[in-house]
Protein backbone atom coordinates (compact mmCIF):
# COMPACT_ATOMS: atom_id res chain seq x y z
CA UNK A 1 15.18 -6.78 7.14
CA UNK A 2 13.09 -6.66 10.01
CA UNK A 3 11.96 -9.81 11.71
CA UNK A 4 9.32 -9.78 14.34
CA UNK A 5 8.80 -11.77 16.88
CA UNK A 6 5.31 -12.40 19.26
CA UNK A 7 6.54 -12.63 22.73
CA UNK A 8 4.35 -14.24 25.29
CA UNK A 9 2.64 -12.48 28.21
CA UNK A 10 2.64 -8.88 29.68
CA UNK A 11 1.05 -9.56 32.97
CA UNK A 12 2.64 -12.55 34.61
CA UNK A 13 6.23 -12.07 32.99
CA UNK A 14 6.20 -8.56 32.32
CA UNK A 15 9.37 -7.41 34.44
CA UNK A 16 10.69 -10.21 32.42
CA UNK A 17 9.73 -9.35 28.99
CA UNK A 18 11.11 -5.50 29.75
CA UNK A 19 14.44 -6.68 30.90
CA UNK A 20 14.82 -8.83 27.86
CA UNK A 21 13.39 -5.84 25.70
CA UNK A 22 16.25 -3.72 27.36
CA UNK A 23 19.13 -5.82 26.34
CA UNK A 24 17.57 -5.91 23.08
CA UNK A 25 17.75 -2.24 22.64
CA UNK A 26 21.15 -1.92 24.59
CA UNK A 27 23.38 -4.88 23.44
CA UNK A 28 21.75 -5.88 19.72
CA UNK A 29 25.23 -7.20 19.08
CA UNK A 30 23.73 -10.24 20.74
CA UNK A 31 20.80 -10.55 18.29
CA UNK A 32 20.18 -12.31 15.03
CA UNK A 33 19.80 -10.08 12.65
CA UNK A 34 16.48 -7.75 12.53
CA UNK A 35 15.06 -9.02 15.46
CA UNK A 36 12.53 -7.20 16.94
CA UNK A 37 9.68 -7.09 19.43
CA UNK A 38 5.94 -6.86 17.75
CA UNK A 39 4.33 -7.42 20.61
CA UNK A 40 4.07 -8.84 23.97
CA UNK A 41 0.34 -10.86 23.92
CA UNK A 42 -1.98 -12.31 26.63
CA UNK A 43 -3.95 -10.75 29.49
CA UNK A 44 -4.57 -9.23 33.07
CA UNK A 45 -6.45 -11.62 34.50
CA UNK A 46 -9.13 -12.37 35.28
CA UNK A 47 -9.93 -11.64 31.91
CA UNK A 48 -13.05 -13.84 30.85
CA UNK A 49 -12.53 -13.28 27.63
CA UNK A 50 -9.00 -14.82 27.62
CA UNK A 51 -8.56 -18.39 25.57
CA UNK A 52 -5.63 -20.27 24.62
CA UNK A 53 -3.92 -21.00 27.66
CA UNK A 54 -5.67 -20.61 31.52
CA UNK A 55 -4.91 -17.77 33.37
CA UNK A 56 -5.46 -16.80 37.20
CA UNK A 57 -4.90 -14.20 39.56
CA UNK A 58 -6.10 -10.89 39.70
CA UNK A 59 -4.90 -7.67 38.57
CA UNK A 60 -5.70 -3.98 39.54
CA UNK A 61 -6.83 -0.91 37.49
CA UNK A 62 -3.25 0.70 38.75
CA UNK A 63 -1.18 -2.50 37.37
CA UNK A 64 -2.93 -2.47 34.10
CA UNK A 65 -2.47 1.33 33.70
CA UNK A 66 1.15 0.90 34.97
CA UNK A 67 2.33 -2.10 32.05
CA UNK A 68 0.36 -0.49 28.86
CA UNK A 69 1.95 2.67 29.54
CA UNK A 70 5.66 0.75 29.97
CA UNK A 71 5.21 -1.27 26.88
CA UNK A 72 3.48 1.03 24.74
CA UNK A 73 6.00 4.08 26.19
CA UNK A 74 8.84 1.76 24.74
CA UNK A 75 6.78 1.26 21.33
CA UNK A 76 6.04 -2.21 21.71
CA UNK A 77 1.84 -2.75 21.34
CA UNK A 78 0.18 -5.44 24.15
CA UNK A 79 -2.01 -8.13 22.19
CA UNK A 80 -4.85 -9.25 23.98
CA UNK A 81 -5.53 -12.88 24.06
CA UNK A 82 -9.27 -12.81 23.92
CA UNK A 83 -9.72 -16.03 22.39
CA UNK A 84 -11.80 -18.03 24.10
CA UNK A 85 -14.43 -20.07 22.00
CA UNK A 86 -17.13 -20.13 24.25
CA UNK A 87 -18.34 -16.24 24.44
CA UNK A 88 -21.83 -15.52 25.06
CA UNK A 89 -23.92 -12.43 24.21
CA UNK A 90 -24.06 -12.04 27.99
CA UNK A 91 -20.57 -11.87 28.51
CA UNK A 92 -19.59 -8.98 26.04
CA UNK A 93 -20.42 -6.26 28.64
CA UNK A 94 -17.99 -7.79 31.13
CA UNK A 95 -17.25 -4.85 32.98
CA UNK A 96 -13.05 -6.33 33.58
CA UNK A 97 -12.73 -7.06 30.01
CA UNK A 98 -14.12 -3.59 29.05
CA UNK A 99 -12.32 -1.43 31.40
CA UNK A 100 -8.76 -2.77 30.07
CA UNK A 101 -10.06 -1.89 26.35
CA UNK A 102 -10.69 1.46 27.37
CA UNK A 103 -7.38 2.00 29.05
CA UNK A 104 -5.61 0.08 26.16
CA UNK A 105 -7.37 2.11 23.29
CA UNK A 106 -4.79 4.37 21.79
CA UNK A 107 -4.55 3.13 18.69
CA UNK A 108 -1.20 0.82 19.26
CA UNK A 109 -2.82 -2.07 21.05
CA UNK A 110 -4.15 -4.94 19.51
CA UNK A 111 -6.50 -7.84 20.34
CA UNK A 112 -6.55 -11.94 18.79
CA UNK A 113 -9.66 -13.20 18.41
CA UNK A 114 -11.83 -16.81 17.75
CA UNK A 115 -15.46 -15.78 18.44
CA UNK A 116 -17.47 -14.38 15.76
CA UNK A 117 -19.31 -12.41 18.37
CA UNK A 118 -16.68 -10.81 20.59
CA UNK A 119 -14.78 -9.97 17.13
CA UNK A 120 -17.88 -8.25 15.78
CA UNK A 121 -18.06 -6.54 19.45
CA UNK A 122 -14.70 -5.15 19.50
CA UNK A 123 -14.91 -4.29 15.82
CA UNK A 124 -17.90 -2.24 16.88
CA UNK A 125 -17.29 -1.05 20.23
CA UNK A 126 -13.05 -0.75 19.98
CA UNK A 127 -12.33 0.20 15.98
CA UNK A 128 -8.53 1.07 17.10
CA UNK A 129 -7.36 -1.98 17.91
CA UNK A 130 -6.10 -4.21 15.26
CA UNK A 131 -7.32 -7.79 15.14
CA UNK A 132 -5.31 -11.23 14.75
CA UNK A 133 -7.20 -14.20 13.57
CA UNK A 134 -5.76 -16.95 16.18
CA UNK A 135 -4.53 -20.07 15.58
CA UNK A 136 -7.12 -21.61 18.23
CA UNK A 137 -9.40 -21.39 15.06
CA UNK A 138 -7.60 -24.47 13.83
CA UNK A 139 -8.22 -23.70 10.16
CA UNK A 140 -5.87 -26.78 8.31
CA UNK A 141 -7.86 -26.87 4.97
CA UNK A 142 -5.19 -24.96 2.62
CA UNK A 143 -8.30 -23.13 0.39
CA UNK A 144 -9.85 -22.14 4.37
CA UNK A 145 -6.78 -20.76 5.04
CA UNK A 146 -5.90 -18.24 2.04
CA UNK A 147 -9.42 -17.09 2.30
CA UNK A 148 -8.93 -16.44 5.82
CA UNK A 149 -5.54 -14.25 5.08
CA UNK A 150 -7.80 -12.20 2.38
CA UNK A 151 -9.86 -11.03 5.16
CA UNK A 152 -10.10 -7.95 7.08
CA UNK A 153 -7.66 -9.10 9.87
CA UNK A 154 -3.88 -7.47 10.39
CA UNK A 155 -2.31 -11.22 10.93
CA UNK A 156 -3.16 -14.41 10.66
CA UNK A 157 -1.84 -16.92 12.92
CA UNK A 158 -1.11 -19.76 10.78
CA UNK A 159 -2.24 -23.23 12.56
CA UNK A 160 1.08 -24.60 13.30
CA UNK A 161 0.24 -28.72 11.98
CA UNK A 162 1.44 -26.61 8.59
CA UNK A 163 4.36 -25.27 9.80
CA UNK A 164 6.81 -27.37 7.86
CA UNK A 165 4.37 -27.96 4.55
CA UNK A 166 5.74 -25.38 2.48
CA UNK A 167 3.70 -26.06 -0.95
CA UNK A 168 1.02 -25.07 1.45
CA UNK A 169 2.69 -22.14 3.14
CA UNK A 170 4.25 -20.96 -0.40
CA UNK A 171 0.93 -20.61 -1.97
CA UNK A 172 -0.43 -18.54 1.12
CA UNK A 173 -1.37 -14.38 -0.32
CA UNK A 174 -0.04 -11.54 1.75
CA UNK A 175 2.65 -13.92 3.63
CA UNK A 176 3.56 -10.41 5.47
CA UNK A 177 -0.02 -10.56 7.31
CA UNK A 178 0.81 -14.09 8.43
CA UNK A 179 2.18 -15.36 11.50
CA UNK A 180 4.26 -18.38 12.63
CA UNK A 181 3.89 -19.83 15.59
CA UNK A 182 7.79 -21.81 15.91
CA UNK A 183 7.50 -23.50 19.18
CA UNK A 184 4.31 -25.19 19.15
CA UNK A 185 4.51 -27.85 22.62
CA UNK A 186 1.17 -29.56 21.46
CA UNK A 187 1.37 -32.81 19.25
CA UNK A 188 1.25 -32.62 15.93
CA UNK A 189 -2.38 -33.45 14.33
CA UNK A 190 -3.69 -33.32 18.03
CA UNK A 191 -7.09 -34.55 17.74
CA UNK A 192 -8.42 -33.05 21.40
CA UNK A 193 -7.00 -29.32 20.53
CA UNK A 194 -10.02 -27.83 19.66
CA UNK A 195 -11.67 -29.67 22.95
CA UNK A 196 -8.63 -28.19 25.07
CA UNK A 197 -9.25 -24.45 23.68
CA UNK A 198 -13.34 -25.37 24.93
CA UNK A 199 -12.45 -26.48 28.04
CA UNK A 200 -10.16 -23.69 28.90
CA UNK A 201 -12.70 -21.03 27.86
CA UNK A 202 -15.45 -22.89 30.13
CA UNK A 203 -12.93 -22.41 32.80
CA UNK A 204 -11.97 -18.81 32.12
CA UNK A 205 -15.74 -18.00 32.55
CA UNK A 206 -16.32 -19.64 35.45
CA UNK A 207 -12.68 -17.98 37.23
CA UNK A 208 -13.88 -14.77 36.42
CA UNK A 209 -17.34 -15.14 37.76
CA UNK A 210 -16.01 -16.49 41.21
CA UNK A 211 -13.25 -13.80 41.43
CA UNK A 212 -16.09 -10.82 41.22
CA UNK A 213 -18.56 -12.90 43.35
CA UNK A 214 -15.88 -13.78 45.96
CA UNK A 215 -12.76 -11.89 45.84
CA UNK A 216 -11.12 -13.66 48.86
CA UNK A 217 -12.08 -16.61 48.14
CA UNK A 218 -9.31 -19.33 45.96
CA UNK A 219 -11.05 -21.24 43.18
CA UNK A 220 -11.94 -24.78 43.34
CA UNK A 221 -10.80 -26.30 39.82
CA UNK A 222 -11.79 -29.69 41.54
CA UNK A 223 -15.19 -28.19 42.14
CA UNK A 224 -15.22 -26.88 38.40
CA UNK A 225 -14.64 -30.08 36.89
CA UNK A 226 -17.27 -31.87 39.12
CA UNK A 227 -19.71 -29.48 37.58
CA UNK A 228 -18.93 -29.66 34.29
CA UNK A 229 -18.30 -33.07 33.41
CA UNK A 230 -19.03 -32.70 29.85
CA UNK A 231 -15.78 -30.18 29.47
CA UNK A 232 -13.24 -32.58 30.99
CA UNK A 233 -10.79 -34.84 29.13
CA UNK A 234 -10.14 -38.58 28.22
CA UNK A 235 -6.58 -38.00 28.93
CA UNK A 236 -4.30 -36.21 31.09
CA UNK A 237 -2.85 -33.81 28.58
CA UNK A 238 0.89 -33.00 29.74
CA UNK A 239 2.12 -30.81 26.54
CA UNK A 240 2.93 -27.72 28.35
CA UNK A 241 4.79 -28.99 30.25
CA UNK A 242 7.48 -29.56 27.98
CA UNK A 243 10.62 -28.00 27.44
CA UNK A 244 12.26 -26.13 24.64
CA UNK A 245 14.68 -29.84 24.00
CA UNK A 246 11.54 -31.84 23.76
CA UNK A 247 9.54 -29.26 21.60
CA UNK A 248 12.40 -29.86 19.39
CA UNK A 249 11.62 -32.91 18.70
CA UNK A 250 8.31 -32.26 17.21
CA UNK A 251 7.64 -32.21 13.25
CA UNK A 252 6.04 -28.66 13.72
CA UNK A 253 9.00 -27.59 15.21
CA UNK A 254 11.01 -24.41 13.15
CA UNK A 255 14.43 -23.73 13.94
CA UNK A 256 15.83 -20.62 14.33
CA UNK A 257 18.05 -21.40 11.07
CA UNK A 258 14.84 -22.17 8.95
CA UNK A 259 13.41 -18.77 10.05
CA UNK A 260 16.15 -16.64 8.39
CA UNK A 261 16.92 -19.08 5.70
CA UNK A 262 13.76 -20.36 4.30
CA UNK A 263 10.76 -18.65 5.48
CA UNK A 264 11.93 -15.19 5.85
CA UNK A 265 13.01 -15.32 1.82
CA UNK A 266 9.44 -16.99 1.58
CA UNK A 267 7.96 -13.65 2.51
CA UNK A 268 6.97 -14.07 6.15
CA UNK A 269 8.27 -12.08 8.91
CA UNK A 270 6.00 -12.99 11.51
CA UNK A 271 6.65 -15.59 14.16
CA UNK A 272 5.02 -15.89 17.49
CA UNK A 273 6.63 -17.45 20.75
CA UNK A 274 4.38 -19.49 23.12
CA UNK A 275 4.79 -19.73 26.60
CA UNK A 276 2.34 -18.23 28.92
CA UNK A 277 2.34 -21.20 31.31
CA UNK A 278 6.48 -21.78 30.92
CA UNK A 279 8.95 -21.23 33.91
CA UNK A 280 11.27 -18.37 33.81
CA UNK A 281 13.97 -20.73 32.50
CA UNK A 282 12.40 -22.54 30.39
CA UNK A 283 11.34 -19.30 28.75
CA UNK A 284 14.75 -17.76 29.20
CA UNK A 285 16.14 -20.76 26.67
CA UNK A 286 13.37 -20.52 24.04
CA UNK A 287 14.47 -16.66 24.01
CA UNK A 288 17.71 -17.22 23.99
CA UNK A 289 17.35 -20.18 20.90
CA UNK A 290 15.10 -17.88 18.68
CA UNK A 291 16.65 -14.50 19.21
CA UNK A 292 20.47 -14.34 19.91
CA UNK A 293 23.21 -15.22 17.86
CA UNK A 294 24.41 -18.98 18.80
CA UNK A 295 27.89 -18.03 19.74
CA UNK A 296 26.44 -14.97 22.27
CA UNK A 297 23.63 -17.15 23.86
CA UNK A 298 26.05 -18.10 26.87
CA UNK A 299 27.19 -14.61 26.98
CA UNK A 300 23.45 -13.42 26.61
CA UNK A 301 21.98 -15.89 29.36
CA UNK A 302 24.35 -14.64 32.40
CA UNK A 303 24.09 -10.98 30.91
CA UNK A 304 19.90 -11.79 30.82
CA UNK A 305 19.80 -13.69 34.71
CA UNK A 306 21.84 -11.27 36.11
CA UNK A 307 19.40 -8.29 35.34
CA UNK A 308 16.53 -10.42 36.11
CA UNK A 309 18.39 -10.53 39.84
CA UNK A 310 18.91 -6.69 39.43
CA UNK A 311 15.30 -5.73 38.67
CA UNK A 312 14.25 -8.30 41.44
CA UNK A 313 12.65 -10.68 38.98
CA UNK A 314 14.69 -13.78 40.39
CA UNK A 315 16.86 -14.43 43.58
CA UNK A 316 20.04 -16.34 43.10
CA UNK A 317 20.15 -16.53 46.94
CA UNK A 318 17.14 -18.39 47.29
């Protein structure tokens, strides 16, 4: 029994994600059983077409050769994040975006996509990379959804408002192609989602259009909201910021229990982690919660920390 697991974000928390992929493969008498890594998803900013989640900073052609041939060299694929809703004609010949496809096109790598026109794009331009129909596409109409899973994607990211409705989820074909995502921080039935995902891809555009203008210069998010009124909210969302205790709370949440005992015998074997904007220890507990054995987590945790300190990810001393 295998059972996979989406982990989030090879750029930011890379050293992180490779020390916890190392005591995967060194100590799996700490894991649940058949865990493994399916891929590690997101971006190397300042990708424009990124979605989802906002991402800055800046990465070099060295740093994303360096971390596709670590991840890919230890036979987990990268899963780009391009996602983001509000792609132009204009901005499929991003020369950033393009230059990472071409160093990431071996045939292992794979890309999630929302756009009908970047996904026809890479389709066209990139046929080696699998695709991932995202979750951002906030399909919730049950007949929407198992026509989605009959199409010519390799998973599915189920929209996670049906996480626990399982005379949906039972009825879904191909459950293997489909993806849970388990730790969903957004409310449930969130009416300003799809206005979120908008906003961030407004904002992606416009970070990756300063950063090649103006390098050296930081980016005014105050500025970008002043000239873009129309993207802004009606509320100050503060979902991310929760913690693994409060997402727990949620009716979307799914326990590591009901993973193993109810939808792995469904037929699914797919689940996806967020946390691209999480602290290191607030992403060290979701780990820890999904993936190790309850009675090893403590065990696990100083075992995890301590090679984080090794590998220089953290300083205890600080």
């Amino acid at each position: 029994m295998k059972v996979k697991f989406h982990l989030p974000d090879f750029a930011g928390m890379g050293k992180f994600n490779m020390v916890f992929a190392a005591m995967l493969k060194n100590s799996p008498e700490f894991f649940r059983e058949g865990v493994e890594i399916a891929s590690v998803y997101g971006v190397f900013p300042p990708s424009l077409w990124n979605g989802g989640r906002f991402q800055g900073d800046m990465c070099n052609k060295n740093f994303v050769k360096a971390v596709i041939n670590y991840f890919n060299g230890e036979g987990i694929p990268l899963r780009f994040t391009f996602t983001n809703p509000m792609i132009e004609k204009k901005h499929l010949s991003d020369e950033f975006c393009n230059m990472v496809m071409h160093l990431a096109d071996n045939g292992m790598n794979e890309c999630i996509v929302v756009s009908p026109i970047l996904e026809e794009y890479i389709r066209t331009n990139y046929p080696n990379f699998k695709l991932t129909s995202s979750t951002c596409k906030r399909i919730t109409d049950p007949e929407t959804l198992y026509a989605e899973v009959e199409k010519d994607y390799n998973i599915v990211v189920i929209d996670y408002d049906l996480n626990n409705k399982f005379d949906i989820l039972e009825k879904i074909p191909n459950k293997e192609k489909c993806e849970i995502l388990v730790n969903a921080c957004c409310n449930p039935g969130c009416e300003h989602r799809s206005h979120h995902y908008r906003t961030i891809g407004l904002e992606q555009i416009a970070y990756a259009n300063h950063v090649r203008k103006y390098p050296n210069a930081p980016f005014d998010s105050d500025k970008f909201a002043a000239e873009h009124p129309e993207s802004q909210f009606e509320f100050d969302c503060q979902c991310v910021h929760r913690s693994l205790f409060d997402v727990m709370k949620l009716s979307t949440h799914v326990t590591p229990d009901d993973i193993w005992n109810k939808y792995v015998p469904m037929g699914f074997n797919q689940f996806k982690l967020e946390g691209r904007t999480l602290d290191l220890f607030n992403l060290t507990e979701h780990y820890m919660y999904y993936m190790v054995k309850p009675e090893c987590r403590d065990r696990a945790r100083m075992i995890f920390y301590r090679n984080l300190w090794t590998n220089g990810v953290i300083d205890v001393r600080e």
